[in-house]
C-alpha atoms as a PDB file:
ATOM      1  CA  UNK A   1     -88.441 -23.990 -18.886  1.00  0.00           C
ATOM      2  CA  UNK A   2     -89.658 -27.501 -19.163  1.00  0.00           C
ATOM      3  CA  UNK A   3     -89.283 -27.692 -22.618  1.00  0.00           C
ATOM      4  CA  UNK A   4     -85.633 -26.654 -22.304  1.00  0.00           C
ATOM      5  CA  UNK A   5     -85.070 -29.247 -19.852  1.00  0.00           C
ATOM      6  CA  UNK A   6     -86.949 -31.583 -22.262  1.00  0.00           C
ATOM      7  CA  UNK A   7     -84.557 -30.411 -25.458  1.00  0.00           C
ATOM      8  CA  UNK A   8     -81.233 -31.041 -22.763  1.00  0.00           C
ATOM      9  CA  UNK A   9     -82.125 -33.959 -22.141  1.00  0.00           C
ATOM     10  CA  UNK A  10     -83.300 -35.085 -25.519  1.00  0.00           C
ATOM     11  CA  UNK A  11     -79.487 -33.723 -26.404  1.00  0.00           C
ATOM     12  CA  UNK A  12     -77.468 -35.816 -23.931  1.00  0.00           C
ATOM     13  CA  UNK A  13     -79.442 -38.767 -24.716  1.00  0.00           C
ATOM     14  CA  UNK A  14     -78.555 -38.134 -28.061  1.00  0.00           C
ATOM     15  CA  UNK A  15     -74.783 -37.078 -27.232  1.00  0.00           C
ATOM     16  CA  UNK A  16     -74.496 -40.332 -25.828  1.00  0.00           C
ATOM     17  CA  UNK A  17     -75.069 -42.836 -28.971  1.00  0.00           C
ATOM     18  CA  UNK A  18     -72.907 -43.853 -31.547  1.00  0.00           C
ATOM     19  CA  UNK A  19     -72.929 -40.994 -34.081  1.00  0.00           C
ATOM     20  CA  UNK A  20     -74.669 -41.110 -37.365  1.00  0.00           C
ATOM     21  CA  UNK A  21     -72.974 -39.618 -40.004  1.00  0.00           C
ATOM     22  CA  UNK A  22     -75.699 -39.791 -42.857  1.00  0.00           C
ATOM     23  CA  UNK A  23     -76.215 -35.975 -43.571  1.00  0.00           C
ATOM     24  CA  UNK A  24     -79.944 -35.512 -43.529  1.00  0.00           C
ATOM     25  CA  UNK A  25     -80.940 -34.083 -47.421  1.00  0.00           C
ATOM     26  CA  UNK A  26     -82.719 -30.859 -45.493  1.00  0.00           C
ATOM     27  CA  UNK A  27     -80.252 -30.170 -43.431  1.00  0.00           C
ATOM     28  CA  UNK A  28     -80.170 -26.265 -41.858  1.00  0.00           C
ATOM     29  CA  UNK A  29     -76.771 -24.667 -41.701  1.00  0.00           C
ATOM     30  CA  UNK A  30     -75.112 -24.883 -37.850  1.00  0.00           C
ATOM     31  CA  UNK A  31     -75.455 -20.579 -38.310  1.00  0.00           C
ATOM     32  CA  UNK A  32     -79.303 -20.887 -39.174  1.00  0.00           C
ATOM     33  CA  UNK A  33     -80.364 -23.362 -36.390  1.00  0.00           C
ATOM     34  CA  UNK A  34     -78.356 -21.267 -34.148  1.00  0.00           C
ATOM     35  CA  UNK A  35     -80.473 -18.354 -34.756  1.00  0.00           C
ATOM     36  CA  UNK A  36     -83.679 -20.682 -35.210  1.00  0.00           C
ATOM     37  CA  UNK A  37     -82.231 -22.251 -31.666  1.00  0.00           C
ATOM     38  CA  UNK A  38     -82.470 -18.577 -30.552  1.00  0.00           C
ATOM     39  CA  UNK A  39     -85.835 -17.632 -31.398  1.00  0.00           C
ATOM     40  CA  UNK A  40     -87.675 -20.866 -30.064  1.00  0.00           C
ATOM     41  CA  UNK A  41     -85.936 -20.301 -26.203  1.00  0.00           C
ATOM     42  CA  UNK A  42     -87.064 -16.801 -26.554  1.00  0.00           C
ATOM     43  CA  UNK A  43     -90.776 -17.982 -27.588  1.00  0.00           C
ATOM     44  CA  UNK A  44     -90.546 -20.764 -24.698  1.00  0.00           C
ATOM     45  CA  UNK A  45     -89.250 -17.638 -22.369  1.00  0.00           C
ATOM     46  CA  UNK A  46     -92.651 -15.322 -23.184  1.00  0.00           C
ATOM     47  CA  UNK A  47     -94.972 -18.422 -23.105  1.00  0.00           C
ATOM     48  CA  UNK A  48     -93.538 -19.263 -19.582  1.00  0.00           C
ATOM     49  CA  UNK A  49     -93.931 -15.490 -18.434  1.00  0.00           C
ATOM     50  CA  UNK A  50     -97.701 -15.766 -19.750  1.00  0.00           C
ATOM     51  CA  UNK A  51     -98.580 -17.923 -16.813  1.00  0.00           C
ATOM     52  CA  UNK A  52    -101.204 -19.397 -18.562  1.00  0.00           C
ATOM     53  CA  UNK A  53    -103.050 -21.144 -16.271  1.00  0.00           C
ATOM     54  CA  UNK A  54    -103.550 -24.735 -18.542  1.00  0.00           C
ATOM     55  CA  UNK A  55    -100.673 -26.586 -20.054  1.00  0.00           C
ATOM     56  CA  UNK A  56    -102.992 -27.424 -23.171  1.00  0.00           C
ATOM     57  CA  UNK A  57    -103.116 -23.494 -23.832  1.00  0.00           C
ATOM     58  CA  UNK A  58     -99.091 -23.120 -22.716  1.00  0.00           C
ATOM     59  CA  UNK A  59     -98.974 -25.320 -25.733  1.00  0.00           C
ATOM     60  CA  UNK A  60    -100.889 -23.750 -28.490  1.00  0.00           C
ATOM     61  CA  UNK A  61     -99.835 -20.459 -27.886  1.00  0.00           C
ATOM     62  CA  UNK A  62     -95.857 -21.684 -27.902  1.00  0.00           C
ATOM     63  CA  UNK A  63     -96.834 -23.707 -31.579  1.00  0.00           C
ATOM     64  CA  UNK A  64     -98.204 -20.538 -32.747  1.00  0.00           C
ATOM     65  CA  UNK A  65     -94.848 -18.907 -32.118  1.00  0.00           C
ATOM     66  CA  UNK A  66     -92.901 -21.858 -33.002  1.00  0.00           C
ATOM     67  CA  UNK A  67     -95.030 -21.637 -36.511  1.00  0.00           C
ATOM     68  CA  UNK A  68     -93.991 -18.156 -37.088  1.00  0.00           C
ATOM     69  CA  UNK A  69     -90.096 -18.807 -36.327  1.00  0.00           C
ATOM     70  CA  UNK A  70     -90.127 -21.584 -39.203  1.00  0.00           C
ATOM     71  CA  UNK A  71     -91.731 -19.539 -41.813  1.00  0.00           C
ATOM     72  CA  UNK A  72     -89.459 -16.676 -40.746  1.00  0.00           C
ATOM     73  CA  UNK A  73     -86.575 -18.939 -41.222  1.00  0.00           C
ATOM     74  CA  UNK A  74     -88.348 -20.341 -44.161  1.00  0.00           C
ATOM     75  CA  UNK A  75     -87.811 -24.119 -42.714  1.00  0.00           C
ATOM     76  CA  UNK A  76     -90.348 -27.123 -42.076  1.00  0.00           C
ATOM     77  CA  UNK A  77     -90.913 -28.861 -39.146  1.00  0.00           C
ATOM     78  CA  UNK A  78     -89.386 -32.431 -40.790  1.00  0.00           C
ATOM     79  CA  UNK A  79     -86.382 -30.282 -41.753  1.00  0.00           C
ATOM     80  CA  UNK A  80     -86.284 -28.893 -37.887  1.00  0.00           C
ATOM     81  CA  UNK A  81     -86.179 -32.198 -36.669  1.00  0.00           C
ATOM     82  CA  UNK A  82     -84.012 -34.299 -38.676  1.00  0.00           C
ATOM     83  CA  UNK A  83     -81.366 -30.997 -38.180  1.00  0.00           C
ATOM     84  CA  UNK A  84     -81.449 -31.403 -34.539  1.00  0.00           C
ATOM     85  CA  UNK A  85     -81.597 -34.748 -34.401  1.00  0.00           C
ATOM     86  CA  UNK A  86     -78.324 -34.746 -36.762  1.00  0.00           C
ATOM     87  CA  UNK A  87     -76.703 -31.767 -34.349  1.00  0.00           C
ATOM     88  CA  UNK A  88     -77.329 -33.717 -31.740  1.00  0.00           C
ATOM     89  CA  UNK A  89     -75.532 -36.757 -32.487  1.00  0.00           C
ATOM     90  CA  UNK A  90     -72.594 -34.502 -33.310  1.00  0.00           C
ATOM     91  CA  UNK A  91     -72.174 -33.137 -29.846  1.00  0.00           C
ATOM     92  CA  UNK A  92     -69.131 -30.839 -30.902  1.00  0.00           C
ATOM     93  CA  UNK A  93     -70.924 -29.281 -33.625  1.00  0.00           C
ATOM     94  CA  UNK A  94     -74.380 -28.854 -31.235  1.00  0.00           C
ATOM     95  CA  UNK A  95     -71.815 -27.389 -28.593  1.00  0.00           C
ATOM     96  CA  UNK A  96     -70.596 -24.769 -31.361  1.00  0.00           C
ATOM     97  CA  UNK A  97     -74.383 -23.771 -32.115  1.00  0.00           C
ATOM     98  CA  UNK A  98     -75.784 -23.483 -28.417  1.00  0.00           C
ATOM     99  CA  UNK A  99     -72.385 -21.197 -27.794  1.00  0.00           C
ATOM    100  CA  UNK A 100     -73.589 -19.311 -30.450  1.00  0.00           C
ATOM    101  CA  UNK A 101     -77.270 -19.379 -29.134  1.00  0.00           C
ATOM    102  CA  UNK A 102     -76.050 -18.164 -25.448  1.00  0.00           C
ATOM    103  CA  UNK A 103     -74.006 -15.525 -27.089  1.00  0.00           C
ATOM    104  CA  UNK A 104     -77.058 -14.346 -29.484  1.00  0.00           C
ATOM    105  CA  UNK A 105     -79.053 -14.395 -25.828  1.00  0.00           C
ATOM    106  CA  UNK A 106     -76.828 -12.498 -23.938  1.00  0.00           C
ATOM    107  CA  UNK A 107     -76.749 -10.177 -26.926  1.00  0.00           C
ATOM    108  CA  UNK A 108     -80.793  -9.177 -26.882  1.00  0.00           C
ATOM    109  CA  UNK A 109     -80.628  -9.020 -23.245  1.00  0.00           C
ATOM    110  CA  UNK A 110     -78.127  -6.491 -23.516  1.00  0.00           C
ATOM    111  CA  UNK A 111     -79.606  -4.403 -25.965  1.00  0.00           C
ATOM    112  CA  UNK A 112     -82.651  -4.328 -23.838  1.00  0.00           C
ATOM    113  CA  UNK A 113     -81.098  -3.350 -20.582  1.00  0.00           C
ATOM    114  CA  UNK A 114     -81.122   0.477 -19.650  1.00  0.00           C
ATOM    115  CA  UNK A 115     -78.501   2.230 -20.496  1.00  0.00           C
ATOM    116  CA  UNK A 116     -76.463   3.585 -16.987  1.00  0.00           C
ATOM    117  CA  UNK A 117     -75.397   6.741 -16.512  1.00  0.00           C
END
């Protein structure tokens, strides 16, 4: 939950400066980082339901899944950044990718809830 808060915040402080333009070179398509986007809150959703009593173990165990989700998505962590850092200074185009990313949430938790009858 804190790093959410952390990525928010990172995002509004971004929203909030002039934008930059300059494509990075290894940039990850809005529909990728959207499902990238997806997979990291998920992995920040177990590691906070692990209760893991130290912060320095919270950590390694959410790398270790944050590892996994870039070689899944076949993307570095320099190409990770620069895309969110260029997403971020676009605020319309971030908006379009965390609607996306709440939609692709609401979706799993969906498919995971008993079926009524």
């Amino acid at each position: 939950m804190q790093r959410i808060l952390t990525l928010f915040l990172v995002w509004v402080t971004m929203a909030c400066s002039p934008p930059n333009d300059d494509r990075p070179d290894n940039l990850i398509p809005a529909d990728q980082m959207a499902r990238i986007l997806t997979e990291i809150h998920m992995a920040e959703s177990r590691i906070s339901r692990l209760s893991l009593a130290s912060t320095d173990s919270a950590n390694m165990a959410y790398k270790h899944l944050e590892k996994k989700i870039f070689t899944k998505f076949k993307v570095d962590t320099a190409a990770y950044t620069n895309s969110y850092v260029y997403y971020s200074s676009h605020p319309r185009e971030m908006e379009a990718i965390y609607k996306r990313v709440t939609d692709n949430l609401k979706k799993k938790i969906d498919t995971k809830k008993p079926a009524r009858s």
